[in-house]
PDB file of N, CA and C in Angstrom:
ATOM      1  N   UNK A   1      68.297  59.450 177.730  1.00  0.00           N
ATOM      2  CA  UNK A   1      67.408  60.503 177.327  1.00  0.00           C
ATOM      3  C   UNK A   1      66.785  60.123 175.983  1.00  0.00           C
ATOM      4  N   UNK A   2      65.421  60.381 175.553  1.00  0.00           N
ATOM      5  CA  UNK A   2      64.797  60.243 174.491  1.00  0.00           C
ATOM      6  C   UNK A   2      64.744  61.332 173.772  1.00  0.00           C
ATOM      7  N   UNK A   3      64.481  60.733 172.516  1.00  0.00           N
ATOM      8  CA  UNK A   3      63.919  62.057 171.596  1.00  0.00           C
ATOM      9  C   UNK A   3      62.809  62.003 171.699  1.00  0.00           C
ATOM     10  N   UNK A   4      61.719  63.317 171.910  1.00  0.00           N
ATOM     11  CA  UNK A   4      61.128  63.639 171.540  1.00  0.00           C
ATOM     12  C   UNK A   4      59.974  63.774 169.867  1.00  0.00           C
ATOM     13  N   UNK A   5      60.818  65.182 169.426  1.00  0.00           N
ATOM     14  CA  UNK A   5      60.375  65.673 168.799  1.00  0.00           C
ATOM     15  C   UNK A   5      61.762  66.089 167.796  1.00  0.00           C
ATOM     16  N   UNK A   6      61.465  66.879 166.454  1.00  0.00           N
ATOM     17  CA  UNK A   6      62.622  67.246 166.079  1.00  0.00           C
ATOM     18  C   UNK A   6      62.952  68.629 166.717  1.00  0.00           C
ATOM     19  N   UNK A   7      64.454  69.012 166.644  1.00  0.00           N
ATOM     20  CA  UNK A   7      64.516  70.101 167.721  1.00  0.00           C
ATOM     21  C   UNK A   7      65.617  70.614 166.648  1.00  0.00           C
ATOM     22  N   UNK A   8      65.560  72.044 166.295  1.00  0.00           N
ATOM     23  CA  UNK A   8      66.270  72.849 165.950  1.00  0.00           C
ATOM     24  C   UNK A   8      66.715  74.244 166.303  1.00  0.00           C
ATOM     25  N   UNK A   9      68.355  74.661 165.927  1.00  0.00           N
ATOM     26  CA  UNK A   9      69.227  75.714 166.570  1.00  0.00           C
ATOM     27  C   UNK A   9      70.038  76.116 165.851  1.00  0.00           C
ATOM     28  N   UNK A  10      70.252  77.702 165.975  1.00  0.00           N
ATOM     29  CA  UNK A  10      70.848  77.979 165.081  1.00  0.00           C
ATOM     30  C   UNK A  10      70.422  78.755 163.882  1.00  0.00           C
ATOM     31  N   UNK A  11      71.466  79.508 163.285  1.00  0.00           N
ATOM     32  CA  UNK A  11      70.543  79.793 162.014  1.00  0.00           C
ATOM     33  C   UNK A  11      71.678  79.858 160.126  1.00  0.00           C
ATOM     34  N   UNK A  12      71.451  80.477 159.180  1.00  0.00           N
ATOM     35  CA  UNK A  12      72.415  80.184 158.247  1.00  0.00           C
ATOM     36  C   UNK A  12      73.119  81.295 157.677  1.00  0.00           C
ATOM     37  N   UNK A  13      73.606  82.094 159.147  1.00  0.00           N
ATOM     38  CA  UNK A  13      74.237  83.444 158.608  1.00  0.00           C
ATOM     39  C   UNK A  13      75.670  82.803 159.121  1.00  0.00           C
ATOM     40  N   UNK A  14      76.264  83.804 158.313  1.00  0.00           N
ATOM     41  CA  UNK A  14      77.994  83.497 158.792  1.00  0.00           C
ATOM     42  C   UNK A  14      78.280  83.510 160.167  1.00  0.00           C
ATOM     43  N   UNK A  15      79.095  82.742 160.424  1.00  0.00           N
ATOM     44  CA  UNK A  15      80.201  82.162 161.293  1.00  0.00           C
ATOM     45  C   UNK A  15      78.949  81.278 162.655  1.00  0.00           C
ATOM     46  N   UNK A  16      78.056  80.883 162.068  1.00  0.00           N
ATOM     47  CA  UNK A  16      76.989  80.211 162.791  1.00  0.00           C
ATOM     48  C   UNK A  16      77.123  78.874 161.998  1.00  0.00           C
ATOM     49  N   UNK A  17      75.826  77.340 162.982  1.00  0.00           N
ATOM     50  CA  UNK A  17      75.887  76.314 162.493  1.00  0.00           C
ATOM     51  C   UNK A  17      74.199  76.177 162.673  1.00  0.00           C
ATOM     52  N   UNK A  18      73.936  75.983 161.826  1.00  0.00           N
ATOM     53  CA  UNK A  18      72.043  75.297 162.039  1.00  0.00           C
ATOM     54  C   UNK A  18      72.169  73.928 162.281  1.00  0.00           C
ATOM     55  N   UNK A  19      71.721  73.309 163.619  1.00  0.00           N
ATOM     56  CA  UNK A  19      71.837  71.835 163.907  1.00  0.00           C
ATOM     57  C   UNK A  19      70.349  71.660 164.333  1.00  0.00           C
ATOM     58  N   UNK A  20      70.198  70.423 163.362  1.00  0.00           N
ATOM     59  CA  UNK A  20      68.769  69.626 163.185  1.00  0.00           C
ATOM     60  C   UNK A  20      68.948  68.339 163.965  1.00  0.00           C
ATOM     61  N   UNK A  21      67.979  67.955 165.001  1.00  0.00           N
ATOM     62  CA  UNK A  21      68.543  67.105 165.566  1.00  0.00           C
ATOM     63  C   UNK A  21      66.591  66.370 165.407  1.00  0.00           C
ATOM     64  N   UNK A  22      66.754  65.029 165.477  1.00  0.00           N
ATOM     65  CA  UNK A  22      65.692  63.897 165.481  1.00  0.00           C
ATOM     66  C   UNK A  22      66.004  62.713 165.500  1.00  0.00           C
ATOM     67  N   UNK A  23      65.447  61.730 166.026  1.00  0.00           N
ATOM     68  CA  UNK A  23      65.673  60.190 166.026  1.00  0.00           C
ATOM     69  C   UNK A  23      66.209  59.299 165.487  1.00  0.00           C
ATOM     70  N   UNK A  24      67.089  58.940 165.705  1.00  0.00           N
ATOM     71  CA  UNK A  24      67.747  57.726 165.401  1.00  0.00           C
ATOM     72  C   UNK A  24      67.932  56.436 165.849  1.00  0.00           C
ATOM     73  N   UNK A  25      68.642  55.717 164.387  1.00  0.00           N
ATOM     74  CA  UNK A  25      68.461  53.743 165.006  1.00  0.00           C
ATOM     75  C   UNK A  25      69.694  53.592 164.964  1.00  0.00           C
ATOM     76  N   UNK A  26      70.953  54.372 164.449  1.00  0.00           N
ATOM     77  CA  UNK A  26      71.593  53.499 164.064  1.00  0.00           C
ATOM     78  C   UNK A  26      73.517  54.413 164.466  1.00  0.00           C
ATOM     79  N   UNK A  27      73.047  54.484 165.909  1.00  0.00           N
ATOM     80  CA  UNK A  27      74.000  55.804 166.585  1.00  0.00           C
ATOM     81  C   UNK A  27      74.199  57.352 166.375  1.00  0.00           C
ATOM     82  N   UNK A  28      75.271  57.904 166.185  1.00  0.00           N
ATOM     83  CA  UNK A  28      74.556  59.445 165.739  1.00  0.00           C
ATOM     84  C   UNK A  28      75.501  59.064 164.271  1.00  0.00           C
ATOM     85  N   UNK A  29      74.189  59.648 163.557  1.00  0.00           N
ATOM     86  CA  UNK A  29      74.219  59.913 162.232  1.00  0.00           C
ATOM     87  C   UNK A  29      74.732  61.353 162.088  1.00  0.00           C
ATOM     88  N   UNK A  30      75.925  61.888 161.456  1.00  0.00           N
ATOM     89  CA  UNK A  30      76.060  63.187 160.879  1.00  0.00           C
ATOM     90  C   UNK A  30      76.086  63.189 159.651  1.00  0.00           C
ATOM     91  N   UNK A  31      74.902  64.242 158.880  1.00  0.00           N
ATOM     92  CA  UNK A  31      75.160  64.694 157.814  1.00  0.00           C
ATOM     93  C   UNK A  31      75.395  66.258 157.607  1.00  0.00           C
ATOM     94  N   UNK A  32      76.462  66.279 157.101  1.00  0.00           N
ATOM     95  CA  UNK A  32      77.214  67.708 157.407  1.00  0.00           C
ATOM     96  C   UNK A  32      77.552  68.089 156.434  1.00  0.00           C
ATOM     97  N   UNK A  33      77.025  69.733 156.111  1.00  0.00           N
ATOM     98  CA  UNK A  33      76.952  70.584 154.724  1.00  0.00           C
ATOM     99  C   UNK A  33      77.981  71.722 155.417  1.00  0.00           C
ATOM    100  N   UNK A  34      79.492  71.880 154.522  1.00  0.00           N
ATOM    101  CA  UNK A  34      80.077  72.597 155.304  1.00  0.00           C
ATOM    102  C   UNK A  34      80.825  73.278 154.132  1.00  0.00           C
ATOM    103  N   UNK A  35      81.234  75.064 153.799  1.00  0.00           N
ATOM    104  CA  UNK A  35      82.202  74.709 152.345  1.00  0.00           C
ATOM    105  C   UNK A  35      83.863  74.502 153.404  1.00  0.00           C
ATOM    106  N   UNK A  36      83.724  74.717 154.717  1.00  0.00           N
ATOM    107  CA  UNK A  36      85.167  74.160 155.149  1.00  0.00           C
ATOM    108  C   UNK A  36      85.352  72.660 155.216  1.00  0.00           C
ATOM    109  N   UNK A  37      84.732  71.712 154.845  1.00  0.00           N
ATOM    110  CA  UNK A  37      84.231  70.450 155.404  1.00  0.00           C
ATOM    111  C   UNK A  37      85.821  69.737 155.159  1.00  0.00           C
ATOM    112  N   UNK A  38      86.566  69.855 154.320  1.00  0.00           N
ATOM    113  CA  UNK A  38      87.385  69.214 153.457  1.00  0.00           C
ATOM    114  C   UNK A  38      88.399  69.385 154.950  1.00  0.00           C
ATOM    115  N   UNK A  39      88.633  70.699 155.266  1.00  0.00           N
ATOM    116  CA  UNK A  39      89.515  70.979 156.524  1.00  0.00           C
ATOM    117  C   UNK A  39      89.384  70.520 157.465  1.00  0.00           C
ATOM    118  N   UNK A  40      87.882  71.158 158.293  1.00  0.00           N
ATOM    119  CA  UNK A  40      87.492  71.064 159.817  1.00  0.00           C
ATOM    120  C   UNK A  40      86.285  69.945 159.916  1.00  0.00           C
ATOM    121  N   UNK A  41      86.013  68.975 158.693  1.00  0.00           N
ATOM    122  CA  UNK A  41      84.464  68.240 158.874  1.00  0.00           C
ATOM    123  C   UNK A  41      84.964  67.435 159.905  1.00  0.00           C
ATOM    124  N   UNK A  42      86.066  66.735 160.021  1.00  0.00           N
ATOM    125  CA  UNK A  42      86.379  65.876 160.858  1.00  0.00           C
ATOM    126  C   UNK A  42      85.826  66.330 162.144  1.00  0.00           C
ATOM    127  N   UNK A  43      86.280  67.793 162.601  1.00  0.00           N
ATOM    128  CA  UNK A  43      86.560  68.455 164.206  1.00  0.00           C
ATOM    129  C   UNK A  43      85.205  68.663 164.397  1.00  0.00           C
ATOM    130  N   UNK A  44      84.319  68.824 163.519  1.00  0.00           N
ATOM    131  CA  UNK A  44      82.879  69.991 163.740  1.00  0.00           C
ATOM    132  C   UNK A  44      82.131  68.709 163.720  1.00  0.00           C
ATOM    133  N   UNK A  45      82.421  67.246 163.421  1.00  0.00           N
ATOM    134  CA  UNK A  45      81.936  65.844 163.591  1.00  0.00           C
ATOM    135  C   UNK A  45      82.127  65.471 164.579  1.00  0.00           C
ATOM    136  N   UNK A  46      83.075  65.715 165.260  1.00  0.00           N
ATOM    137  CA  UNK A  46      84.099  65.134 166.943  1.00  0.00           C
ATOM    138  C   UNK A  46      83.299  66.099 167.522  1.00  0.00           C
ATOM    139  N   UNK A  47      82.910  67.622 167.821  1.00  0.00           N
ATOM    140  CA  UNK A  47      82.562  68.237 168.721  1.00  0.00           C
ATOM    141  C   UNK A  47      81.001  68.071 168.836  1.00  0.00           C
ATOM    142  N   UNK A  48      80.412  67.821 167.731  1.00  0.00           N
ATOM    143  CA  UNK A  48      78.868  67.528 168.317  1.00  0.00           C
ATOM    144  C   UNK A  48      78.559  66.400 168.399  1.00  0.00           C
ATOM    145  N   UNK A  49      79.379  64.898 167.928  1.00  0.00           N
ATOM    146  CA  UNK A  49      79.195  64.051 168.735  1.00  0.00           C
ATOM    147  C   UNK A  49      79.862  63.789 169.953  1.00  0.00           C
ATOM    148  N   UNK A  50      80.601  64.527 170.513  1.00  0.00           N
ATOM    149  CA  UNK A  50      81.675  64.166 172.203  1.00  0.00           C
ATOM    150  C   UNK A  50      79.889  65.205 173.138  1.00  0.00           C
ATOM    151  N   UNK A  51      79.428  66.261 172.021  1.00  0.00           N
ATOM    152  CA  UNK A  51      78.606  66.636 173.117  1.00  0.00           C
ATOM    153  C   UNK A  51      76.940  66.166 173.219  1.00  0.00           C
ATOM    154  N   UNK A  52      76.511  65.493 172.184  1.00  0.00           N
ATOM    155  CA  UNK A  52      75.683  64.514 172.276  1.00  0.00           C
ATOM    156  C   UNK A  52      75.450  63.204 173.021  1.00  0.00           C
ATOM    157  N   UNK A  53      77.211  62.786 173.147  1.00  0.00           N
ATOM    158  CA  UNK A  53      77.186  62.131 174.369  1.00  0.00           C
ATOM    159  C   UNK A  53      77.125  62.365 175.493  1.00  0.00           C
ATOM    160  N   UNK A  54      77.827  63.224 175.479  1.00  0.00           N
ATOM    161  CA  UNK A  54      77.988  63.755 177.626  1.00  0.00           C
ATOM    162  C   UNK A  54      76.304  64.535 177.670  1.00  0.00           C
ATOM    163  N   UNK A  55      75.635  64.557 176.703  1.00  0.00           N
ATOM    164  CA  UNK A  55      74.417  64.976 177.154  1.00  0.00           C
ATOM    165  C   UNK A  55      73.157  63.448 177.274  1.00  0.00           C
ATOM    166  N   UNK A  56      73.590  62.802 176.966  1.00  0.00           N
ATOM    167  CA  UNK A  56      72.922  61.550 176.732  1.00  0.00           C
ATOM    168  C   UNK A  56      72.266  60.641 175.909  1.00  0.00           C
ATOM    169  N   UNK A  57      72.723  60.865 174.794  1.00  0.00           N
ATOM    170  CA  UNK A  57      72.198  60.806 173.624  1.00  0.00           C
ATOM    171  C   UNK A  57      73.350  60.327 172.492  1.00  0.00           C
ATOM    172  N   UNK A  58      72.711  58.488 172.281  1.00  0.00           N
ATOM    173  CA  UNK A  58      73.487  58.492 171.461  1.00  0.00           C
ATOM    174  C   UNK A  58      73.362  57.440 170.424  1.00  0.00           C
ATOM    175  N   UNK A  59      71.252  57.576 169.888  1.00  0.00           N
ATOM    176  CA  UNK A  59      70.799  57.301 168.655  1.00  0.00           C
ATOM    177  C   UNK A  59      70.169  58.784 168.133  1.00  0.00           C
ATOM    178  N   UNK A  60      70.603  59.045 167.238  1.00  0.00           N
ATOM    179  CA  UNK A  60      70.464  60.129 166.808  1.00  0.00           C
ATOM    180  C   UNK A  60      70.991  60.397 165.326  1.00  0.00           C
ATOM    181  N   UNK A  61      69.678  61.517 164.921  1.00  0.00           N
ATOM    182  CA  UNK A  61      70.020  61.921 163.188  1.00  0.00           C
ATOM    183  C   UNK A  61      70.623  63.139 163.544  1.00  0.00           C
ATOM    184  N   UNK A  62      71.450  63.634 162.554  1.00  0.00           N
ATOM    185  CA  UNK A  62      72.120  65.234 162.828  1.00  0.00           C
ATOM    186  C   UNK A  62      71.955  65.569 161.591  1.00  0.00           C
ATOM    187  N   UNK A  63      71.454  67.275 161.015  1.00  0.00           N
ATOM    188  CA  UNK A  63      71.921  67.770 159.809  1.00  0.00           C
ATOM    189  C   UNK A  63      71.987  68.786 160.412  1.00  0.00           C
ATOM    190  N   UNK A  64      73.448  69.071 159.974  1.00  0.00           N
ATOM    191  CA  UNK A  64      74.413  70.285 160.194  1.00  0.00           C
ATOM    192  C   UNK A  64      74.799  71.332 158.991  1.00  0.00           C
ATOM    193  N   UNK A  65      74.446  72.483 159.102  1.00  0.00           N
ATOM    194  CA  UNK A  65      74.896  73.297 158.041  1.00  0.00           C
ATOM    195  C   UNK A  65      76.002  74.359 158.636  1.00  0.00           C
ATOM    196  N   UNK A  66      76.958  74.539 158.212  1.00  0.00           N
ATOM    197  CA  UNK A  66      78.074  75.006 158.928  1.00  0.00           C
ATOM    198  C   UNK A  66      78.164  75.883 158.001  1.00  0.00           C
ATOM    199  N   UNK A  67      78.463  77.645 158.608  1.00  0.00           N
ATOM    200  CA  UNK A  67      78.757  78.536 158.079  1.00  0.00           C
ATOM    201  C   UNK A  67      80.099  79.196 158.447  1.00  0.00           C
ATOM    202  N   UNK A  68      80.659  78.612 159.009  1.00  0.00           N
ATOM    203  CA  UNK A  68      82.141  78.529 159.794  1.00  0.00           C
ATOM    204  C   UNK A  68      81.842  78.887 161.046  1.00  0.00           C
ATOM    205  N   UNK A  69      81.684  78.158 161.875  1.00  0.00           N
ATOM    206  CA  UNK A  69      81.457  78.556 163.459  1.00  0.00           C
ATOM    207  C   UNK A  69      82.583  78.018 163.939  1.00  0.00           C
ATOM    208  N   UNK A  70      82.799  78.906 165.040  1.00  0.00           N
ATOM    209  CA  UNK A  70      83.746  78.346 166.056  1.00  0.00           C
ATOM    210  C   UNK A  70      82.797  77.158 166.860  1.00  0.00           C
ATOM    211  N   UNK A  71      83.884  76.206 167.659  1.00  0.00           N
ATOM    212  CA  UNK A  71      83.497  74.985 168.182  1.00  0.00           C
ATOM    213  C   UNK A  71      83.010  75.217 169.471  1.00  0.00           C
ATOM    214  N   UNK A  72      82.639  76.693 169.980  1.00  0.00           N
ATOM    215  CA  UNK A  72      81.831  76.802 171.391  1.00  0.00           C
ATOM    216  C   UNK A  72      80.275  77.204 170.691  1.00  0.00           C
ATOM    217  N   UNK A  73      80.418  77.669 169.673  1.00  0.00           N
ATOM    218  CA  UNK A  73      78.965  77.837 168.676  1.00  0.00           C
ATOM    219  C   UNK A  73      78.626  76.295 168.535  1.00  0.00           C
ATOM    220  N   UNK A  74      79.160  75.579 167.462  1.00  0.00           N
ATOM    221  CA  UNK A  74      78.994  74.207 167.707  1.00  0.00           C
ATOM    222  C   UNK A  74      78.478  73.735 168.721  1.00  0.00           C
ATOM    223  N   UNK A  75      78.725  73.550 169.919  1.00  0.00           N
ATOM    224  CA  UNK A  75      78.855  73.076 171.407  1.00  0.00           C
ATOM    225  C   UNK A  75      77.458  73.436 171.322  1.00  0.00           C
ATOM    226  N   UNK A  76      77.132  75.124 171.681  1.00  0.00           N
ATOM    227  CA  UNK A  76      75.603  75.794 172.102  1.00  0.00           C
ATOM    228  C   UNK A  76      74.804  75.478 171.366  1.00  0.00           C
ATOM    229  N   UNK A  77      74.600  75.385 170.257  1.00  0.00           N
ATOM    230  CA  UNK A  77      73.970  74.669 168.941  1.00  0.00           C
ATOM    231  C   UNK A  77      73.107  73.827 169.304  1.00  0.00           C
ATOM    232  N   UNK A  78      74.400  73.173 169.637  1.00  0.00           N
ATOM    233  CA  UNK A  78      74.244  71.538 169.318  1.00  0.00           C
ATOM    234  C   UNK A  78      73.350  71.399 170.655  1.00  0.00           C
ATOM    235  N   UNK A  79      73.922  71.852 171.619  1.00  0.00           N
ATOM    236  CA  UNK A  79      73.026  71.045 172.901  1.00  0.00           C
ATOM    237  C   UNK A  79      71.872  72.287 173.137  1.00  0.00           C
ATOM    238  N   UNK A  80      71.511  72.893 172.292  1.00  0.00           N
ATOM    239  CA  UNK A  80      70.224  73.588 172.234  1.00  0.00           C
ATOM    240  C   UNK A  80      69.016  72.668 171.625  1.00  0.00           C
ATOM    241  N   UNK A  81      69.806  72.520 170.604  1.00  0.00           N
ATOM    242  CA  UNK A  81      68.804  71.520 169.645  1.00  0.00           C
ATOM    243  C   UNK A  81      68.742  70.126 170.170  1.00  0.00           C
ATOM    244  N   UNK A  82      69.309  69.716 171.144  1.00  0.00           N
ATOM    245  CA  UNK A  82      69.431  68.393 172.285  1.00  0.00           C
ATOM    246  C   UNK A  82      68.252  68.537 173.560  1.00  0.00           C
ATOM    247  N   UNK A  83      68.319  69.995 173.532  1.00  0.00           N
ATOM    248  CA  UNK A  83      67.245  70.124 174.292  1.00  0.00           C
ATOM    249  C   UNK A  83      66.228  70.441 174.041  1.00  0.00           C
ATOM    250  N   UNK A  84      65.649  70.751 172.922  1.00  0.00           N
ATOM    251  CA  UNK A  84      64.036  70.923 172.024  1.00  0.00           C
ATOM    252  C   UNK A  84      64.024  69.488 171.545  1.00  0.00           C
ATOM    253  N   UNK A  85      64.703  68.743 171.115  1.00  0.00           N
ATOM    254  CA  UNK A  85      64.452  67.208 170.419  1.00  0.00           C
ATOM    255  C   UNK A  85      63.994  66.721 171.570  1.00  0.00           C
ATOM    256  N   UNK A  86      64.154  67.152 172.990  1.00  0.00           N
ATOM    257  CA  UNK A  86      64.215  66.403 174.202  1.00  0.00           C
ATOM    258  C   UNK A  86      62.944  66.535 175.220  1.00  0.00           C
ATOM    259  N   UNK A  87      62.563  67.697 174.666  1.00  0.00           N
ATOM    260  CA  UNK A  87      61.831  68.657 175.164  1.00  0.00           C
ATOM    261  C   UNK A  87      62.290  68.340 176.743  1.00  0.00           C
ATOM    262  N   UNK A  88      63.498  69.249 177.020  1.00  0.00           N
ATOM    263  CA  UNK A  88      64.136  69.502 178.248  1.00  0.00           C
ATOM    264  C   UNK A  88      64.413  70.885 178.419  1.00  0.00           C
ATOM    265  N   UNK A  89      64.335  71.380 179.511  1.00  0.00           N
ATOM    266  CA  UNK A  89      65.507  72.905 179.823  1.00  0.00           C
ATOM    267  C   UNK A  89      66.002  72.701 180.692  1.00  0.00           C
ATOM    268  N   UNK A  90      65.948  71.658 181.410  1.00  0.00           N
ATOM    269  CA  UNK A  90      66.928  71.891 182.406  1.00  0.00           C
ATOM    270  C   UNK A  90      68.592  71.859 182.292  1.00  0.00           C
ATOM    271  N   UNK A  91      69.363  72.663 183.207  1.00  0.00           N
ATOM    272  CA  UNK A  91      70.679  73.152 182.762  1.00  0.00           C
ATOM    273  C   UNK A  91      71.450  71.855 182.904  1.00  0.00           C
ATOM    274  N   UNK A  92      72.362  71.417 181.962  1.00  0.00           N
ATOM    275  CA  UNK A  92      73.409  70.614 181.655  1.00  0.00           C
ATOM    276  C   UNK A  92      74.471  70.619 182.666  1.00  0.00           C
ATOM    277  N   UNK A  93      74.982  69.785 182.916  1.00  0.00           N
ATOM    278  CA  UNK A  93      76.201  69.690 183.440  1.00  0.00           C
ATOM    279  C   UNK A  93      77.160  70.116 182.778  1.00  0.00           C
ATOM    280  N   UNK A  94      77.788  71.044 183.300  1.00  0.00           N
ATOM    281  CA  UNK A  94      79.078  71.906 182.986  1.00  0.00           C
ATOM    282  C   UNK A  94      80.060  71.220 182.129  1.00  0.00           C
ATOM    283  N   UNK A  95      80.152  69.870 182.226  1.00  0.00           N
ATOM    284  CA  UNK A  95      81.197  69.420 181.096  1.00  0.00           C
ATOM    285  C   UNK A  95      80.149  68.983 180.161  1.00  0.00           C
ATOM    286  N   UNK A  96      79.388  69.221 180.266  1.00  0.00           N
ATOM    287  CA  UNK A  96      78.331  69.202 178.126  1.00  0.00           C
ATOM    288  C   UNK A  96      79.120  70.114 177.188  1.00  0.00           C
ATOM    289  N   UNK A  97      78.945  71.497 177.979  1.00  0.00           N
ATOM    290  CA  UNK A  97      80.271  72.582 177.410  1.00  0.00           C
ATOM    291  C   UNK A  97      81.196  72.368 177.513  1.00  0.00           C
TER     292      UNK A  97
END
């Protein structure tokens, strides 16, 4: 799958994640603004790249602003903004989620 365009999801109220997604050279890039980062940056790094892959995609820029979301927010986020970078709607295969 290609990128497109840049594609964004999400927004910067609590317990949400704003994920910026656009082109990359050099695999997926995460840059991740989190004040839990020290705890969960690792997990909230593992869950939108395990779902960037199973969606197909895997040169890619990420900026993530994390307001503490749970990791099924993460997940929807993430492969929202996978699908405006993509300019796709069609529905994902069930293990993307």
């Amino acid at each position: 799958m290609e990128i497109k365009t840049t594609g964004v999801a999400g927004t910067l109220e609590s317990s949400d994640i704003q994920i910026m997604i656009s082109k990359g050279n050099n695999g997926i890039e995460i840059d991740l603004e989190s004040e839990v980062k020290k705890a969960y940056g690792d997990e909230i790094e593992r869950v939108i790249t395990e779902t960037l892959q199973k969606y197909g995609l895997d040169n890619v820029k990420v900026k993530a602003t994390d307001k503490g979301a749970l990791d099924c927010v993460i997940k929807a986020r993430t492969l929202a903004a996978a699908q405006r970078a993509t300019e796709t709607s069609d529905k994902p295969d069930l293990e993307v989620l």
